[in-house]
PDB file of N, CA and C in Angstrom:
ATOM      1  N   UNK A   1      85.239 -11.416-108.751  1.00  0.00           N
ATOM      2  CA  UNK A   1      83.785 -11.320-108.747  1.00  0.00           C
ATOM      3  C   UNK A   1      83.226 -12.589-109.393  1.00  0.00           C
ATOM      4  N   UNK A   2      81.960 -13.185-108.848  1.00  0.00           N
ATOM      5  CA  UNK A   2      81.276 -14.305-109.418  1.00  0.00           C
ATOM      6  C   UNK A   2      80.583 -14.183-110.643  1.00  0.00           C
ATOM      7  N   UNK A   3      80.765 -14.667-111.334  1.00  0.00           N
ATOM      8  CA  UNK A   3      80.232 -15.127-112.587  1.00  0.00           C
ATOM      9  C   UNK A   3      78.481 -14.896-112.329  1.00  0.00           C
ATOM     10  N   UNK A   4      77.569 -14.657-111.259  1.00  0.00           N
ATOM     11  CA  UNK A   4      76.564 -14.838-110.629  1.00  0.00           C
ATOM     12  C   UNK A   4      76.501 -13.446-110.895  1.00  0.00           C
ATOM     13  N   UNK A   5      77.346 -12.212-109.504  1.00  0.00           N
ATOM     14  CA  UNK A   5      77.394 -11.392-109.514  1.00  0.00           C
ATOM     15  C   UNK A   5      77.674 -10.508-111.045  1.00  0.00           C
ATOM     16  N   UNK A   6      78.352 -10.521-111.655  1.00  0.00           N
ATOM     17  CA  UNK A   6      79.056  -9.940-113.099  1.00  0.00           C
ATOM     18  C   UNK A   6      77.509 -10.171-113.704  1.00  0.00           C
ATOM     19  N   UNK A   7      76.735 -11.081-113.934  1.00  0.00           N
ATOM     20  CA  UNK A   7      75.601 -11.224-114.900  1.00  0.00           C
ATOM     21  C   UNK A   7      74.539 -10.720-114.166  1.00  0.00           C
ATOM     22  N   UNK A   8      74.925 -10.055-113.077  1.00  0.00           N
ATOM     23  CA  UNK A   8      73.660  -9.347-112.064  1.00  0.00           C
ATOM     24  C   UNK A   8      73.720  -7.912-112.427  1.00  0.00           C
ATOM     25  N   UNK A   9      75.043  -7.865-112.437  1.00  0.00           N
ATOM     26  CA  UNK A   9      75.630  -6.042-112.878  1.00  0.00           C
ATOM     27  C   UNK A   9      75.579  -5.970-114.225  1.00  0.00           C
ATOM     28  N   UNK A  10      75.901  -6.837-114.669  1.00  0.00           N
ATOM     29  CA  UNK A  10      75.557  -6.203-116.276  1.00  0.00           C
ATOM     30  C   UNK A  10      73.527  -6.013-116.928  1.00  0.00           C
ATOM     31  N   UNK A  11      73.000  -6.774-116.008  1.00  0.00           N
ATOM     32  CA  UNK A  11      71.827  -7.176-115.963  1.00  0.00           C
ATOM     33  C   UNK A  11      71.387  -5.738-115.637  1.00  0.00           C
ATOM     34  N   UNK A  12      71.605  -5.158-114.793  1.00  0.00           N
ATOM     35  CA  UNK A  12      71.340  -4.100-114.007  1.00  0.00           C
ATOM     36  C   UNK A  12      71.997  -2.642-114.923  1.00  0.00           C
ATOM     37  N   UNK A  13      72.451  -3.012-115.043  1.00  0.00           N
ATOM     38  CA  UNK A  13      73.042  -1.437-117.058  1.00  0.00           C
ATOM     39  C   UNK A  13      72.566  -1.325-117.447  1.00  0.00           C
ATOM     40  N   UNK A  14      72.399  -2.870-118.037  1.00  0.00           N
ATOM     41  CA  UNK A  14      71.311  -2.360-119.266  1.00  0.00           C
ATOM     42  C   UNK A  14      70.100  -2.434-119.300  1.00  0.00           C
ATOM     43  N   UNK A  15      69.560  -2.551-117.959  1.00  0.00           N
ATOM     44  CA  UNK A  15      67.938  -2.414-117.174  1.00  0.00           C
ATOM     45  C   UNK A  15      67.957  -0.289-117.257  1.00  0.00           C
ATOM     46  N   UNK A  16      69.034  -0.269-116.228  1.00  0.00           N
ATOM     47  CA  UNK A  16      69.270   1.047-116.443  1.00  0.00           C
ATOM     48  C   UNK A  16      69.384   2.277-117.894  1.00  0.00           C
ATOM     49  N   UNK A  17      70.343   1.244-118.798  1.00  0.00           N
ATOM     50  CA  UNK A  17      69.969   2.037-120.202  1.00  0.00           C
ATOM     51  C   UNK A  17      68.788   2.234-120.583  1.00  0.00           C
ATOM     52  N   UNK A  18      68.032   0.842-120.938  1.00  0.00           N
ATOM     53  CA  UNK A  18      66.568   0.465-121.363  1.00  0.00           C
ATOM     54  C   UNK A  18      65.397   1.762-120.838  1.00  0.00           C
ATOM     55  N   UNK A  19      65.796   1.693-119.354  1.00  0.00           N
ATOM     56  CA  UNK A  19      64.646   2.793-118.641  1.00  0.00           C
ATOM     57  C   UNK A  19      65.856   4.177-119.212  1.00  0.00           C
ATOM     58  N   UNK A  20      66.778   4.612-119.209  1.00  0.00           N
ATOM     59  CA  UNK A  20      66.752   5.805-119.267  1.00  0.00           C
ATOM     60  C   UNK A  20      66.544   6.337-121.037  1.00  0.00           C
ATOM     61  N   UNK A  21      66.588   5.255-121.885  1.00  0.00           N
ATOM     62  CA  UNK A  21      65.926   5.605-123.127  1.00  0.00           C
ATOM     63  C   UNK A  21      64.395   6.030-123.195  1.00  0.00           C
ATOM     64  N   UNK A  22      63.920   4.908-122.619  1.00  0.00           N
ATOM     65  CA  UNK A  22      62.454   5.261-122.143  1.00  0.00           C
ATOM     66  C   UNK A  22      62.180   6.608-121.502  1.00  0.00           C
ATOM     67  N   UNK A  23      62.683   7.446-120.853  1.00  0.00           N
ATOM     68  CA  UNK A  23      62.728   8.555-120.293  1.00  0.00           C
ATOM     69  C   UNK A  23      62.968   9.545-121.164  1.00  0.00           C
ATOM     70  N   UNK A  24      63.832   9.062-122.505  1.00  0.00           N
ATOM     71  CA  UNK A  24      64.267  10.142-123.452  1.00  0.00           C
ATOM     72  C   UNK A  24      63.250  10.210-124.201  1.00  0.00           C
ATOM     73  N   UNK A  25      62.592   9.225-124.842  1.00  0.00           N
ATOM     74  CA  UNK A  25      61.252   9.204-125.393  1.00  0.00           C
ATOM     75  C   UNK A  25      60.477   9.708-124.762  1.00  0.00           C
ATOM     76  N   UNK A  26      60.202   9.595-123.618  1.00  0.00           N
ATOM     77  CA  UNK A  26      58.495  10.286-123.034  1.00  0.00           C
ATOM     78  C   UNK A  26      59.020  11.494-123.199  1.00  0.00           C
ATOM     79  N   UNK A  27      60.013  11.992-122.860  1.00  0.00           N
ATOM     80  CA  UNK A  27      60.387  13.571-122.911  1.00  0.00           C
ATOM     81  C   UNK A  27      60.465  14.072-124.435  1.00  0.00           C
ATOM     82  N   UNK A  28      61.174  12.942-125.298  1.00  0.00           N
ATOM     83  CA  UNK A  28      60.436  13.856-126.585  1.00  0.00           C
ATOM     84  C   UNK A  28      59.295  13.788-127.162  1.00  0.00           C
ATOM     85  N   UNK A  29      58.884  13.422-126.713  1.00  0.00           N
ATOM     86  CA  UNK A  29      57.144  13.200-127.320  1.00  0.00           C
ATOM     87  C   UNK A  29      56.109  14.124-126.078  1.00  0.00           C
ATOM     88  N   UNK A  30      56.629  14.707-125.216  1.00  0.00           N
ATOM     89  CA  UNK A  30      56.222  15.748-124.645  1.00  0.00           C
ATOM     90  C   UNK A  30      56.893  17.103-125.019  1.00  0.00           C
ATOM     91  N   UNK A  31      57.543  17.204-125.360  1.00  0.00           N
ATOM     92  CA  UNK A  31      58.146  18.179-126.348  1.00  0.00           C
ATOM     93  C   UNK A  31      57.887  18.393-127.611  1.00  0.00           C
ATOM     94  N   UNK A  32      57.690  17.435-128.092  1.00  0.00           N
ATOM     95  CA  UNK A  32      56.632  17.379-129.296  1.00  0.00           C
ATOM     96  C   UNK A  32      55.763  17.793-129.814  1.00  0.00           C
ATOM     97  N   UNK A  33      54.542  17.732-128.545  1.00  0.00           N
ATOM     98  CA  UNK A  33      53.472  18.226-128.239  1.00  0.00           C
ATOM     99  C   UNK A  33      53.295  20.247-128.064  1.00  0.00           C
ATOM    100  N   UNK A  34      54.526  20.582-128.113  1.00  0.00           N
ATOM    101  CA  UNK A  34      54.322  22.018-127.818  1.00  0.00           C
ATOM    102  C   UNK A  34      54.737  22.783-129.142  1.00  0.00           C
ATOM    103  N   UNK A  35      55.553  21.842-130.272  1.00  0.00           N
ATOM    104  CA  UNK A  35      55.896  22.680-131.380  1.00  0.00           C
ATOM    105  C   UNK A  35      54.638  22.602-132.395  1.00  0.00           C
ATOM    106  N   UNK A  36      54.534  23.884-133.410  1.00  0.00           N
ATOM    107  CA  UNK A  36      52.962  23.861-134.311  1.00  0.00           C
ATOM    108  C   UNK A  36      53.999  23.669-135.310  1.00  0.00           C
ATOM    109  N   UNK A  37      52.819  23.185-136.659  1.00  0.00           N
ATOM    110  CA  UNK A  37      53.831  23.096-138.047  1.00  0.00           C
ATOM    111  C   UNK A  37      54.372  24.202-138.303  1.00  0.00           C
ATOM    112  N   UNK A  38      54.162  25.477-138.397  1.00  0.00           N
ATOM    113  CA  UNK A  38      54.842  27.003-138.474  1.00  0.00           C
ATOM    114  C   UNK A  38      55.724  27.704-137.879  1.00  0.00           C
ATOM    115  N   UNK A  39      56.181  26.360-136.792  1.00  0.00           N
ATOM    116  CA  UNK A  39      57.481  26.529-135.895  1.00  0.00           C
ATOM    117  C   UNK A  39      57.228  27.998-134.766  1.00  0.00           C
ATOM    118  N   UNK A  40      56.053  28.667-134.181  1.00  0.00           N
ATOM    119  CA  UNK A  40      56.127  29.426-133.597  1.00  0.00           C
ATOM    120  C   UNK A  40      56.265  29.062-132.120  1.00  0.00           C
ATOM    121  N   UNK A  41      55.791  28.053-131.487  1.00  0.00           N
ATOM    122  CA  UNK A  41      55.521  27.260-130.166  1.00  0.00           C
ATOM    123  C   UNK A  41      56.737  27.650-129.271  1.00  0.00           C
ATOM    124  N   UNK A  42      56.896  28.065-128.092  1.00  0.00           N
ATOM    125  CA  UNK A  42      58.206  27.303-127.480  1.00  0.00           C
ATOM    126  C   UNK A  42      57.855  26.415-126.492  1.00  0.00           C
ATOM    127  N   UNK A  43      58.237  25.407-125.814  1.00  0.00           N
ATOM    128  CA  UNK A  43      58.412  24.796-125.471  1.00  0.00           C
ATOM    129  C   UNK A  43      58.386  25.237-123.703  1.00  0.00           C
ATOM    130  N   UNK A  44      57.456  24.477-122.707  1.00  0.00           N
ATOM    131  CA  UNK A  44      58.248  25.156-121.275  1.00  0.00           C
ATOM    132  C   UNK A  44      59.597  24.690-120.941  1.00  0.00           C
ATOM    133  N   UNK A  45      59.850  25.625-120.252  1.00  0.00           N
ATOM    134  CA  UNK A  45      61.642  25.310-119.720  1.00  0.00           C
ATOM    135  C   UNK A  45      61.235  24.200-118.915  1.00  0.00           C
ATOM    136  N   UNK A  46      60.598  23.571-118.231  1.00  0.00           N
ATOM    137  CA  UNK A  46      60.611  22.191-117.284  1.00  0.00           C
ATOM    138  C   UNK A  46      60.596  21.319-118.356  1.00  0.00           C
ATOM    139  N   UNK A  47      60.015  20.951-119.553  1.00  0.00           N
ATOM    140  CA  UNK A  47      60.195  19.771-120.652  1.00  0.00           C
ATOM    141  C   UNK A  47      61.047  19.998-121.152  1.00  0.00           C
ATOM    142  N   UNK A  48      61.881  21.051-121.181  1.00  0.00           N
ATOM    143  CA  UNK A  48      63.479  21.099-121.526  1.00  0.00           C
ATOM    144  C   UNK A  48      64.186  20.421-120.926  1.00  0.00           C
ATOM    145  N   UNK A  49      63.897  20.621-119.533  1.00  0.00           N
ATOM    146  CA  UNK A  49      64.550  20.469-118.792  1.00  0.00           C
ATOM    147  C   UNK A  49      65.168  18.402-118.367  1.00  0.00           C
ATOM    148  N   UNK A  50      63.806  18.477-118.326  1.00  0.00           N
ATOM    149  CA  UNK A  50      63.411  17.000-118.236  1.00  0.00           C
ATOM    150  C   UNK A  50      63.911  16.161-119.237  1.00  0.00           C
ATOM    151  N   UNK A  51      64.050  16.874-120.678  1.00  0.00           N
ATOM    152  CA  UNK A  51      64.653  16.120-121.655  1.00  0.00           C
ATOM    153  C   UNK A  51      66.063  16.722-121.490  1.00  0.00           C
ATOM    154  N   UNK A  52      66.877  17.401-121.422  1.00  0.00           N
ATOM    155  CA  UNK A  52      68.112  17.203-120.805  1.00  0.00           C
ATOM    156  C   UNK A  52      68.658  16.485-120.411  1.00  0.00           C
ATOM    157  N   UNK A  53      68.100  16.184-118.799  1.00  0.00           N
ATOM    158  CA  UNK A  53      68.117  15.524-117.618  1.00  0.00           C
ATOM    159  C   UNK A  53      67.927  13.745-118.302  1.00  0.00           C
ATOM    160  N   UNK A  54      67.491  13.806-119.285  1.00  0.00           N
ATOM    161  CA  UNK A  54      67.361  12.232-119.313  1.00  0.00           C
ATOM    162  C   UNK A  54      68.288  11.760-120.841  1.00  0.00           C
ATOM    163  N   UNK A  55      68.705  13.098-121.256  1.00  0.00           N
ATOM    164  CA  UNK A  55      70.002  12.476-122.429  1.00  0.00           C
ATOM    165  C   UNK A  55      71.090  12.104-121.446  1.00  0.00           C
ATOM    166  N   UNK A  56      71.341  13.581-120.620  1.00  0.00           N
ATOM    167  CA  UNK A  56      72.365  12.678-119.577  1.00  0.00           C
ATOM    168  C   UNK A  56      72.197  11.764-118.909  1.00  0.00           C
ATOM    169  N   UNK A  57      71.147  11.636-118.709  1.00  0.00           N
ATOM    170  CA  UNK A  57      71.447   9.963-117.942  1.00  0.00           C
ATOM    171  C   UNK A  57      71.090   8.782-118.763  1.00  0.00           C
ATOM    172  N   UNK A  58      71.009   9.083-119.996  1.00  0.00           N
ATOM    173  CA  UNK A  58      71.057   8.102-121.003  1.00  0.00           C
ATOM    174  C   UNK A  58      72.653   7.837-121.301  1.00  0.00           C
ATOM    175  N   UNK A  59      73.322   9.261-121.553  1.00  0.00           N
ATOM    176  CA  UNK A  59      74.455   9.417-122.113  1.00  0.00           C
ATOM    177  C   UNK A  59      75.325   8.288-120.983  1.00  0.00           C
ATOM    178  N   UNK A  60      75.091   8.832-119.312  1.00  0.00           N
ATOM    179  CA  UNK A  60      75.875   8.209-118.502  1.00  0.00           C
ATOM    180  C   UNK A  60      75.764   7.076-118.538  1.00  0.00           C
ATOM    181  N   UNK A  61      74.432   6.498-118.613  1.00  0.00           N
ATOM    182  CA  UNK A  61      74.204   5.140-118.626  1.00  0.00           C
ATOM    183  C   UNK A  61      74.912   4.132-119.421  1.00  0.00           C
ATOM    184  N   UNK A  62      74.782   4.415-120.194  1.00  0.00           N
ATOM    185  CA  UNK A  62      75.388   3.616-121.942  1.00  0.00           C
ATOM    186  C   UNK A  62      77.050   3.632-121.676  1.00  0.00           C
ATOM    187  N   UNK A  63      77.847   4.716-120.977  1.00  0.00           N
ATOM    188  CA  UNK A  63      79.165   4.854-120.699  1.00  0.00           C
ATOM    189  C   UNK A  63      79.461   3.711-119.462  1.00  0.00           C
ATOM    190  N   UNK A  64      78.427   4.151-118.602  1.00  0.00           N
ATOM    191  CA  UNK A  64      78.823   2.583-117.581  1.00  0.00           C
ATOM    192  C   UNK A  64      78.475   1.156-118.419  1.00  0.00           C
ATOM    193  N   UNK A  65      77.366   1.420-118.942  1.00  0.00           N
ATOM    194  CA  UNK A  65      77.352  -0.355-119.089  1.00  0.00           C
ATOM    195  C   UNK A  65      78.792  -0.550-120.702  1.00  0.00           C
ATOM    196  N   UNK A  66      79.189   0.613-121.372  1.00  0.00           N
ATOM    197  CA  UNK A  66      80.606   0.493-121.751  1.00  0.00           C
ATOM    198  C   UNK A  66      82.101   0.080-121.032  1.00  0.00           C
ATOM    199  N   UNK A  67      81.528   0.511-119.642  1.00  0.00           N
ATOM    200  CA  UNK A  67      82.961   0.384-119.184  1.00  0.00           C
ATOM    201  C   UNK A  67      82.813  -1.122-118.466  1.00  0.00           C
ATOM    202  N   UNK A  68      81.221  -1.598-117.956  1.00  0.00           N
ATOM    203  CA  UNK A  68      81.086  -2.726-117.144  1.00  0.00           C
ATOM    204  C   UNK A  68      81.789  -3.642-118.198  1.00  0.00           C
ATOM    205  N   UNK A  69      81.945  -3.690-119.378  1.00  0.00           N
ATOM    206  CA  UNK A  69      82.215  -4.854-120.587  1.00  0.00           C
ATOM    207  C   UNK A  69      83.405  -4.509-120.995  1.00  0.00           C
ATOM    208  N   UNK A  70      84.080  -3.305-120.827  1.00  0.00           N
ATOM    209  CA  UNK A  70      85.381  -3.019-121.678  1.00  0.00           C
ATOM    210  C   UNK A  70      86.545  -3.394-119.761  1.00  0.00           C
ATOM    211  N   UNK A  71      86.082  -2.866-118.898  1.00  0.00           N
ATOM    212  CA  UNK A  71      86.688  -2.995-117.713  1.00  0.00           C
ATOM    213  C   UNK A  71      86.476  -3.895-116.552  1.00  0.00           C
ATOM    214  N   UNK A  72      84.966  -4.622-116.573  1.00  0.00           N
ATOM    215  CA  UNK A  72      84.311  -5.194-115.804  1.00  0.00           C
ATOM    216  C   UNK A  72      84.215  -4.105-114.364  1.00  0.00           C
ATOM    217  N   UNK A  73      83.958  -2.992-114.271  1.00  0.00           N
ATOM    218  CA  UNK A  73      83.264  -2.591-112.956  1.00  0.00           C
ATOM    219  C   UNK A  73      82.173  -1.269-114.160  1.00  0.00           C
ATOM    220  N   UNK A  74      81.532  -0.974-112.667  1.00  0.00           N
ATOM    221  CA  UNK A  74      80.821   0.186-112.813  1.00  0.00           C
ATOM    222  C   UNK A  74      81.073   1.289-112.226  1.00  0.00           C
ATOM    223  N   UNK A  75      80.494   2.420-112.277  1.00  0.00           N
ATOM    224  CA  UNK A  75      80.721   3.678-111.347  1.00  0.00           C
ATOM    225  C   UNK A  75      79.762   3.910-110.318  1.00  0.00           C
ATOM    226  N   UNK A  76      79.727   4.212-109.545  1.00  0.00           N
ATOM    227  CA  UNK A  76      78.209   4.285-108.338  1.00  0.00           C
ATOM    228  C   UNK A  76      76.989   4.742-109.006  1.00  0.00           C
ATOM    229  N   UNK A  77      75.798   3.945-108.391  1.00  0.00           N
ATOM    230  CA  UNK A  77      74.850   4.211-109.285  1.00  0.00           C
ATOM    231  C   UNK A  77      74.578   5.541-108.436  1.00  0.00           C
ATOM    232  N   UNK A  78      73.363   6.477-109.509  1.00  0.00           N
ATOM    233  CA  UNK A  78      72.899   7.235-108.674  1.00  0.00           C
ATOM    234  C   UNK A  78      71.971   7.166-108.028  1.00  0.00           C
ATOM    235  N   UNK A  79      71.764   7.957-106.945  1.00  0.00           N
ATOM    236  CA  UNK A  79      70.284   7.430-105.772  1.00  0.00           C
ATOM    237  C   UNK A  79      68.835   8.190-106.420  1.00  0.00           C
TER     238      UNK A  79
END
Protein backbone atom coordinates (compact mmCIF):
# COMPACT_ATOMS: atom_id res chain seq x y z
CA UNK A 1 0.00 0.00 0.00
CA UNK A 2 1.17 3.70 -0.79
CA UNK A 3 2.37 5.79 1.65
CA UNK A 4 -0.53 8.23 -0.07
CA UNK A 5 -3.11 5.62 0.48
CA UNK A 6 -2.02 4.46 4.38
CA UNK A 7 -2.25 8.45 5.33
CA UNK A 8 -5.75 8.46 3.57
CA UNK A 9 -6.91 5.45 5.82
CA UNK A 10 -5.60 6.47 8.79
CA UNK A 11 -6.98 9.99 7.98
CA UNK A 12 -10.29 8.44 7.58
CA UNK A 13 -10.30 6.54 11.54
CA UNK A 14 -9.73 9.01 13.06
CA UNK A 15 -12.26 11.33 11.07
CA UNK A 16 -14.45 8.39 11.99
CA UNK A 17 -13.47 8.31 15.82
CA UNK A 18 -13.68 12.22 16.07
CA UNK A 19 -17.47 12.03 14.61
CA UNK A 20 -18.40 9.00 16.57
CA UNK A 21 -17.30 10.79 19.91
CA UNK A 22 -19.26 13.62 18.78
CA UNK A 23 -22.29 11.35 18.60
CA UNK A 24 -21.53 10.13 22.17
CA UNK A 25 -21.74 13.61 23.41
CA UNK A 26 -24.90 14.81 21.71
CA UNK A 27 -26.42 11.64 23.11
CA UNK A 28 -25.29 12.42 26.52
CA UNK A 29 -26.29 15.69 26.80
CA UNK A 30 -29.70 14.57 25.51
CA UNK A 31 -29.90 12.24 28.17
CA UNK A 32 -29.04 14.66 30.42
CA UNK A 33 -31.76 16.65 29.76
CA UNK A 34 -34.35 14.03 31.09
CA UNK A 35 -32.72 13.32 34.62
CA UNK A 36 -34.13 15.99 37.69
CA UNK A 37 -31.73 16.59 40.72
CA UNK A 38 -34.01 14.01 42.86
CA UNK A 39 -33.16 11.34 40.41
CA UNK A 40 -36.93 10.52 39.60
CA UNK A 41 -36.84 11.16 35.55
CA UNK A 42 -36.40 8.18 33.24
CA UNK A 43 -35.11 8.67 30.33
CA UNK A 44 -36.99 7.55 26.73
CA UNK A 45 -35.84 4.21 25.50
CA UNK A 46 -34.90 5.92 21.90
CA UNK A 47 -32.06 8.29 23.83
CA UNK A 48 -30.99 5.12 25.30
CA UNK A 49 -30.93 3.80 22.60
CA UNK A 50 -29.10 6.26 20.53
CA UNK A 51 -26.52 6.51 23.23
CA UNK A 52 -25.79 2.87 23.04
CA UNK A 53 -25.66 2.83 19.44
CA UNK A 54 -22.95 5.46 19.48
CA UNK A 55 -20.59 3.93 22.45
CA UNK A 56 -20.50 1.10 20.05
CA UNK A 57 -19.52 2.73 17.35
CA UNK A 58 -17.21 4.73 19.26
CA UNK A 59 -15.98 1.54 20.93
CA UNK A 60 -15.60 -0.02 17.20
CA UNK A 61 -14.12 2.87 15.90
CA UNK A 62 -11.12 3.45 18.22
CA UNK A 63 -10.48 -0.64 17.76
CA UNK A 64 -10.06 -0.09 13.95
CA UNK A 65 -8.07 2.93 13.96
CA UNK A 66 -6.01 0.48 16.81
CA UNK A 67 -5.58 -2.12 14.52
CA UNK A 68 -4.96 0.40 11.26
CA UNK A 69 -1.49 1.34 13.43
CA UNK A 70 -0.79 -1.91 15.31
CA UNK A 71 -1.54 -4.05 11.81
CA UNK A 72 -1.83 -1.50 9.06
CA UNK A 73 -5.41 -2.59 7.63
CA UNK A 74 -8.89 -1.88 8.67
CA UNK A 75 -12.13 -3.82 8.91
CA UNK A 76 -15.03 -2.78 6.41
CA UNK A 77 -16.44 0.33 7.14
CA UNK A 78 -20.01 0.39 7.88
CA UNK A 79 -22.62 1.75 5.30
Amino acid sequence: MSTRMTRFNEAQALERVVNAAHEVQAASVALQQHFSPDGDAQPPMLKLVRFEAAILELSTARADFDALFTFGQLSPMPA
